[in-house]
Every structure is written in structure tokens, then in C-alpha cells.
Protein backbone atom coordinates (compact mmCIF):
# COMPACT_ATOMS: atom_id res chain seq x y z
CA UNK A 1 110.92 167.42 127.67
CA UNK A 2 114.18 166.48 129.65
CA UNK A 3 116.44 163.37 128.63
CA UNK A 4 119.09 161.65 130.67
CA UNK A 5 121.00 157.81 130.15
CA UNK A 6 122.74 155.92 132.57
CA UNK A 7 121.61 152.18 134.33
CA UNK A 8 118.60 151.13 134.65
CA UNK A 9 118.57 150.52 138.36
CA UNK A 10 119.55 153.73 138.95
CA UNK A 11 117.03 155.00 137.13
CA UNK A 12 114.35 152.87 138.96
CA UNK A 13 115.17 154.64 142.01
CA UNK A 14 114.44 157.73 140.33
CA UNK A 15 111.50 156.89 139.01
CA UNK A 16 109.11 154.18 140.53
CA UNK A 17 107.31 153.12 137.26
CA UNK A 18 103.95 151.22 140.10
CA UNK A 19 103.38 154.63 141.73
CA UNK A 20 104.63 157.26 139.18
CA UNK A 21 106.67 158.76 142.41
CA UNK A 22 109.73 160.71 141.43
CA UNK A 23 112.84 161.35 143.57
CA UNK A 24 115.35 163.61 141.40
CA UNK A 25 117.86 162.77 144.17
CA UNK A 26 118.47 159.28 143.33
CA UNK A 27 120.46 160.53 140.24
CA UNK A 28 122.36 163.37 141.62
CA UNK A 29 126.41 163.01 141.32
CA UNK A 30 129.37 165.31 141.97
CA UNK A 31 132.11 166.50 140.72
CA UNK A 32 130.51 168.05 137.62
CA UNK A 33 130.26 170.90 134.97
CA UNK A 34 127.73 172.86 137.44
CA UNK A 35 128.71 171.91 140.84
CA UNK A 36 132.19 170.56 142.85
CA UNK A 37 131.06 169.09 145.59
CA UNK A 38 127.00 169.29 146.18
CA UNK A 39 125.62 166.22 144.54
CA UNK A 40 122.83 167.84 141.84
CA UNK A 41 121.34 165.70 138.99
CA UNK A 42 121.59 167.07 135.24
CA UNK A 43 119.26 166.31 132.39
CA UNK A 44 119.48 167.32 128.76
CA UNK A 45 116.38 169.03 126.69
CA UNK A 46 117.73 167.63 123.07
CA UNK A 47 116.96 163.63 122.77
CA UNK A 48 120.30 162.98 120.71
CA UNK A 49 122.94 164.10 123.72
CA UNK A 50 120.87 161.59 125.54
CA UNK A 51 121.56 158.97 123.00
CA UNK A 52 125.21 160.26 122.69
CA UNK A 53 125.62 159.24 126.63
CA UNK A 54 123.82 156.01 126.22
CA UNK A 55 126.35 155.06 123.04
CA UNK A 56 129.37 155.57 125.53
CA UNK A 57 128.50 153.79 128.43
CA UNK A 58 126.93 150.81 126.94
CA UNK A 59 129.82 150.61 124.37
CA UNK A 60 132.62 150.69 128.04
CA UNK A 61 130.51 148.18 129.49
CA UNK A 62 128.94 145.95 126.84
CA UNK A 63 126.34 144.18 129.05
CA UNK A 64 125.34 147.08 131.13
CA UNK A 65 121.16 147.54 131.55
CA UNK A 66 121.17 151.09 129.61
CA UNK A 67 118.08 153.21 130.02
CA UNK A 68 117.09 156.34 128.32
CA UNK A 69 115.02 158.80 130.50
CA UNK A 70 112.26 160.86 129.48
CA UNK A 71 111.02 163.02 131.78
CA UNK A 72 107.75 165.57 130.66
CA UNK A 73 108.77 168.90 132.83
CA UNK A 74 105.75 171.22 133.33
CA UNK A 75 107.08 174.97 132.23
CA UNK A 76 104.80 176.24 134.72
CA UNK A 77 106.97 175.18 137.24
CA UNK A 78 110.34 175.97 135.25
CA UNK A 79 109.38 179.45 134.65
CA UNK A 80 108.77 180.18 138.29
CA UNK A 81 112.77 179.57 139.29
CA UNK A 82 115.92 181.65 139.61
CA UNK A 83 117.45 180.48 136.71
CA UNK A 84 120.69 181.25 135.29
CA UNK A 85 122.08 180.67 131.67
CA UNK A 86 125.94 179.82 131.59
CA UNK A 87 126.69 179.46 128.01
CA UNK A 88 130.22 179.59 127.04
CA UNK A 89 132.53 182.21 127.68
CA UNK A 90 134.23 183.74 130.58
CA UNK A 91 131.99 182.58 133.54
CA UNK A 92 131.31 179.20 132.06
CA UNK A 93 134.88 178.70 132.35
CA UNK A 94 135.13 179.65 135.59
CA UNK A 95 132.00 177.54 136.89
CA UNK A 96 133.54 174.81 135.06
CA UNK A 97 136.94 174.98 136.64
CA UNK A 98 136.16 175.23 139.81
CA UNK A 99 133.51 172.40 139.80
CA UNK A 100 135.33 169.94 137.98
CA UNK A 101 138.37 170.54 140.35
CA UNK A 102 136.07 169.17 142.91
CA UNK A 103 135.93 173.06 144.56
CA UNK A 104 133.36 175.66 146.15
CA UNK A 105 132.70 178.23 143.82
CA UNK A 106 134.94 181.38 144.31
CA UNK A 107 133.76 184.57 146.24
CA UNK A 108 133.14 186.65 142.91
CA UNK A 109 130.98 184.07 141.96
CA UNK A 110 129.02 183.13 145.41
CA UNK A 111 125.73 184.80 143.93
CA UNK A 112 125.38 181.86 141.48
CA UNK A 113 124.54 179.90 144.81
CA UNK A 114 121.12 181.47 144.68
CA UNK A 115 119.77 179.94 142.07
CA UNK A 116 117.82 177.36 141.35
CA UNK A 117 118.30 176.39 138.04
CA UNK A 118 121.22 176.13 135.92
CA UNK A 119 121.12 176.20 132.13
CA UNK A 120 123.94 175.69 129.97
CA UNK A 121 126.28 174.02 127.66
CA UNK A 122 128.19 170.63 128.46
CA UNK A 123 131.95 170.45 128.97
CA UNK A 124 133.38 167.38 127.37
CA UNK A 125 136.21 165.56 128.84
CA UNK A 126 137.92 163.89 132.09
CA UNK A 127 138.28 165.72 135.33
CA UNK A 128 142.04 165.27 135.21
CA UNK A 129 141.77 167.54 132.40
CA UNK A 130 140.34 170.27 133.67
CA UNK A 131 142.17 169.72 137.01
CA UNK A 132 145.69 170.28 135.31
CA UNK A 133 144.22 173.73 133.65
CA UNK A 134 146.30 176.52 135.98
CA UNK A 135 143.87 178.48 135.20
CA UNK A 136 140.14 178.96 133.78
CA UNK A 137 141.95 180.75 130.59
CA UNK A 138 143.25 177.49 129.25
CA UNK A 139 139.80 176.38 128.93
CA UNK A 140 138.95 176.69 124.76
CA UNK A 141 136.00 176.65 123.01
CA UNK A 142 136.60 172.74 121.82
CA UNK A 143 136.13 171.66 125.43
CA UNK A 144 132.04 171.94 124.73
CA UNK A 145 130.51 168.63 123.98
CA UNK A 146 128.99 168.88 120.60
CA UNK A 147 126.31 166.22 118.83
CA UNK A 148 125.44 165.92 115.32
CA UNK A 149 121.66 166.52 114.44
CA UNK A 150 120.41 166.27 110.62
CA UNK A 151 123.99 166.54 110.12
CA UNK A 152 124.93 169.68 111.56
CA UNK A 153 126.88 170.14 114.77
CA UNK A 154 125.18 171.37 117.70
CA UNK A 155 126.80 172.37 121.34
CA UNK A 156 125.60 169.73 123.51
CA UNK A 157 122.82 171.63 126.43
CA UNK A 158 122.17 170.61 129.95
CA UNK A 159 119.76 171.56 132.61
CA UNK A 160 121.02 171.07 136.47
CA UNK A 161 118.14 172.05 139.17
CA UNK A 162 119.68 172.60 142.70
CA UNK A 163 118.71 172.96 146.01
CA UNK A 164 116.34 170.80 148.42
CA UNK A 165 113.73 172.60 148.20
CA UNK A 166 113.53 172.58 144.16
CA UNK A 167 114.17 169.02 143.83
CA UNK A 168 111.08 168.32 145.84
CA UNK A 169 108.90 170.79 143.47
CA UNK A 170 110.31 168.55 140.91
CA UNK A 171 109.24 165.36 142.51
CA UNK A 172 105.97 166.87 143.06
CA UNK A 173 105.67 168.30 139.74
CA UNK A 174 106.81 165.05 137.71
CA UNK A 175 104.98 162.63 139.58
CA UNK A 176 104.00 160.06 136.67
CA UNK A 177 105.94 161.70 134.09
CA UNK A 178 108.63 159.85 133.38
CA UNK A 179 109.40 157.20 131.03
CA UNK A 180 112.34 154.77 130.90
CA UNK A 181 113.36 153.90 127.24
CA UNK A 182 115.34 150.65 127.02
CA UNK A 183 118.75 149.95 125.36
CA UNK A 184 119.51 146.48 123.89
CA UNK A 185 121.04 143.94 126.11
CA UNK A 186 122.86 142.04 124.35
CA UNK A 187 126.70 142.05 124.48
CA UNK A 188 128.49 144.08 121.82
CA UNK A 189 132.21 143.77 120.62
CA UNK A 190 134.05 146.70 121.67
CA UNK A 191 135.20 147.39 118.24
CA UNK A 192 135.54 151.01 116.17
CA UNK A 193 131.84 150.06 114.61
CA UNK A 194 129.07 149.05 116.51
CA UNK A 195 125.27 149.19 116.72
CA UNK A 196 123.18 148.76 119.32
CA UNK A 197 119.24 148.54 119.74
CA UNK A 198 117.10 151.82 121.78
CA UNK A 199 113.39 150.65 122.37
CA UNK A 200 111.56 154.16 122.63
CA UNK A 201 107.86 153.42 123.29
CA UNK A 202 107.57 150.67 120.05
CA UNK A 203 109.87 152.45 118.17
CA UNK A 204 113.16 150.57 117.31
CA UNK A 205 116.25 153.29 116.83
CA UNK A 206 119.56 152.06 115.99
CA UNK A 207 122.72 154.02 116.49
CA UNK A 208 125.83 153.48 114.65
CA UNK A 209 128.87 154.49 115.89
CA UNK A 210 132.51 154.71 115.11
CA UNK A 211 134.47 155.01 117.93
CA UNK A 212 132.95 157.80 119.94
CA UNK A 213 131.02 158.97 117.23
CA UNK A 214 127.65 158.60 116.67
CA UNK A 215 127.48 158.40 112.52
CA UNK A 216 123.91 157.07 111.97
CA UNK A 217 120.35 156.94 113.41
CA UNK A 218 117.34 154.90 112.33
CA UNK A 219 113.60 154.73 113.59
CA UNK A 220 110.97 152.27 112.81
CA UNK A 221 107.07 152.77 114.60
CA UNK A 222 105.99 154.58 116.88
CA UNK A 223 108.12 156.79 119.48
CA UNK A 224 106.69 158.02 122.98
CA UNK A 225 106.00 161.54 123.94
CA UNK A 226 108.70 163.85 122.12
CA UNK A 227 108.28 167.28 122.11
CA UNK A 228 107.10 169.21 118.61
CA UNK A 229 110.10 170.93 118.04
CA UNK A 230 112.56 167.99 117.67
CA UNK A 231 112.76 166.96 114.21
């Protein structure tokens, strides 16, 4: 199971709820942790980084239509890609650097190109940041997004799929598997504590925050689809 947040219409161009059609493209960006200028959409496998992102944006715009999205991802088709792992350490930090800058990849790292699915951890912070790095080096471990789950910290995961002709096995292969989880509407003061209302299936979860920080998480009923291993 994949996650993602961001605003609802968006999301309804990904994923036409009438016809179950899917169109990854509708969600791709650039600049980001994975790529500097080709637009490529990332999703997260653990629910809570999905929360995490849904926290921040509705908390910097109080009234924006928030949607969580949950999107079932056959592993038949995953396990038939080129996929690549870039957890942290030295090429991370190059990959990183170079696509935050808003750059190509570099020569020594052109074989990355090839494939068609990148798995990895999730750098946390601005561009400008990573932009005023001289060099890859200055990049330290603290620069990886981290949530808390049951507690513990855990380095935040992502999952970027790139290429044409991927994202159209992807469309193909999620057709009708997708759900769109709403976040409450209602305006909340942008204040160090706040709570706001996620409607997963006819489950009500509430997050608390403190600043950035998500400190508490509540469920009532039922949830939708999750997968077994997530507590």
C-alpha cells in the first residue's frame, strides 16, 4: 500500500473516483529528492509520513481541501522493475544534491537513469538549503525526514516510479485502486497546538500537533484497506 497528501483537486485528477481510471502524471512535480528537472510523482509505503505531510500543509493553509491517498499497488507489477534503493549515505547525497539544485544527474551517476523505480529515504528541508551546500559532503545524516511511530523514530521512506512507459503500467495496474481519505475542513488557528479531523473510510483519526510535530494520534471505527504489517 502507497500513501501520498496534498489537495484534493489534485488528487481528483489523479484518480477519477466514477471510472476508477488512474493517471500517476497528474501528481508528478520537480525539483525533488529523486529528480531535478523531470516531473515524477512520489508516494510513501508507511501511512504516518502521509499524515505528517497532510499536518503541514493544512496547518500553512488552514482552509485548504486536504486529501490523504491510498493507493493498493499490485507487487506483481513492482517486482518486475529496475529498481534501485538509495538509502542514506554517499550516493543519496549526491542524488539529493543534484536534484534539489534543480540539475541533471552527473556523468558518474547517468546509470541511475535506467531505472524505473526509485526507493529511498526522504530529505527534509527547503531547496535553498540544499542549494547553498558547495558540496554533497555538507549533507548530514539530520537532513532525513524522520516520523514518530508507537513512539519511536523512524526515517521517513518514499517510492518515486519514473519513466513514461512505467507510469502507464501504473495506471493500468491501479485502475480502481485508489482511495481518497478526507481531512477536516474547517479553519484552524495557526497556533503551536492544533488538531485537525482525517476521515479514513469511517474511521475518525485526530492528529495533534505542536508546531511541526506530530505528538498524538487517535482512531475511532473502522479504517479502509491498510496493509497487515502497519500496526
Amino acid at each position: 500500500m502507497l500513501w501520498g497528501a496534498g489537495h484534493r483537486s489534485r488528487h481528483e485528477e489523479f484518480y477519477d473516483e466514477g471510472t476508477g481510471k488512474v493517471e500517476i502524471g497528474a501528481i508528478a512535480a520537480s525539483p525533488g529528492d529523486f529528480s531535478g528537472r523531470a516531473k515524477v510523482t512520489y508516494f510513501t509505503p508507511q501511512r504516518n509520513v502521509a499524515d505528517r505531510y497532510a499536518q503541514w500543509q493544512k496547518h500553512k493553509v488552514a482552509l485548504a481541501n486536504i486529501t490523504v491517498l491510498q493507493v493498493a499497488v499490485p507487487w506483481a507489477f513492482v517486482e518486475g522493475l529496475n529498481m534501485e534503493h538509495l538509502w542514506f549515505g554517499d550516493c543519496w547525497k549526491e542524488v539529493v544534491w543534484w536534484s534539489r539544485r534543480g540539475s541533471e544527474l552527473p556523468k558518474e551517476l547517468e546509470n541511475l537513469e535506467e531505472k524505473d523505480l526509485f526507493i529511498g529515504h526522504i530529505a527534509t528541508g527547503k531547496d535553498p538549503n540544499f542549494i547553498a551546500f558547495s558540496s554533497a559532503d555538507l549533507i548530514k545524516e539530520d537532513a532525513m525526514l524522520t516520523v514518530k511511530v508507537n513512539g519511536e523514530e523512524e526515517k521517513a521512506i518514499q517510492w518515486t516510479f519514473r519513466g513514461r512507459k512505467v507510469e502507464k503500467a501504473f495506471n493500468r495496474h491501479c485502475h480502481g485502486k485508489v482511495w481518497l481519505h478526507q481531512l477536516g475542513t474547517l479553519c484552524t488557528p495557526k497556533q503551536s497546538w492544533g488538531l485537525f479531523r482525517l476521515t479514513i473510510g469511517s474511521a475518525l483519526r485526530l492528529l495533534v500537533f505542536q508546531g511541526d510535530e506530530v505528538v498524538g494520534v487517535g482512531v475511532r471505527a473502522r479504517r479502509a484497506p491498510v496493509d497487515a504489517d502497519e500496526g
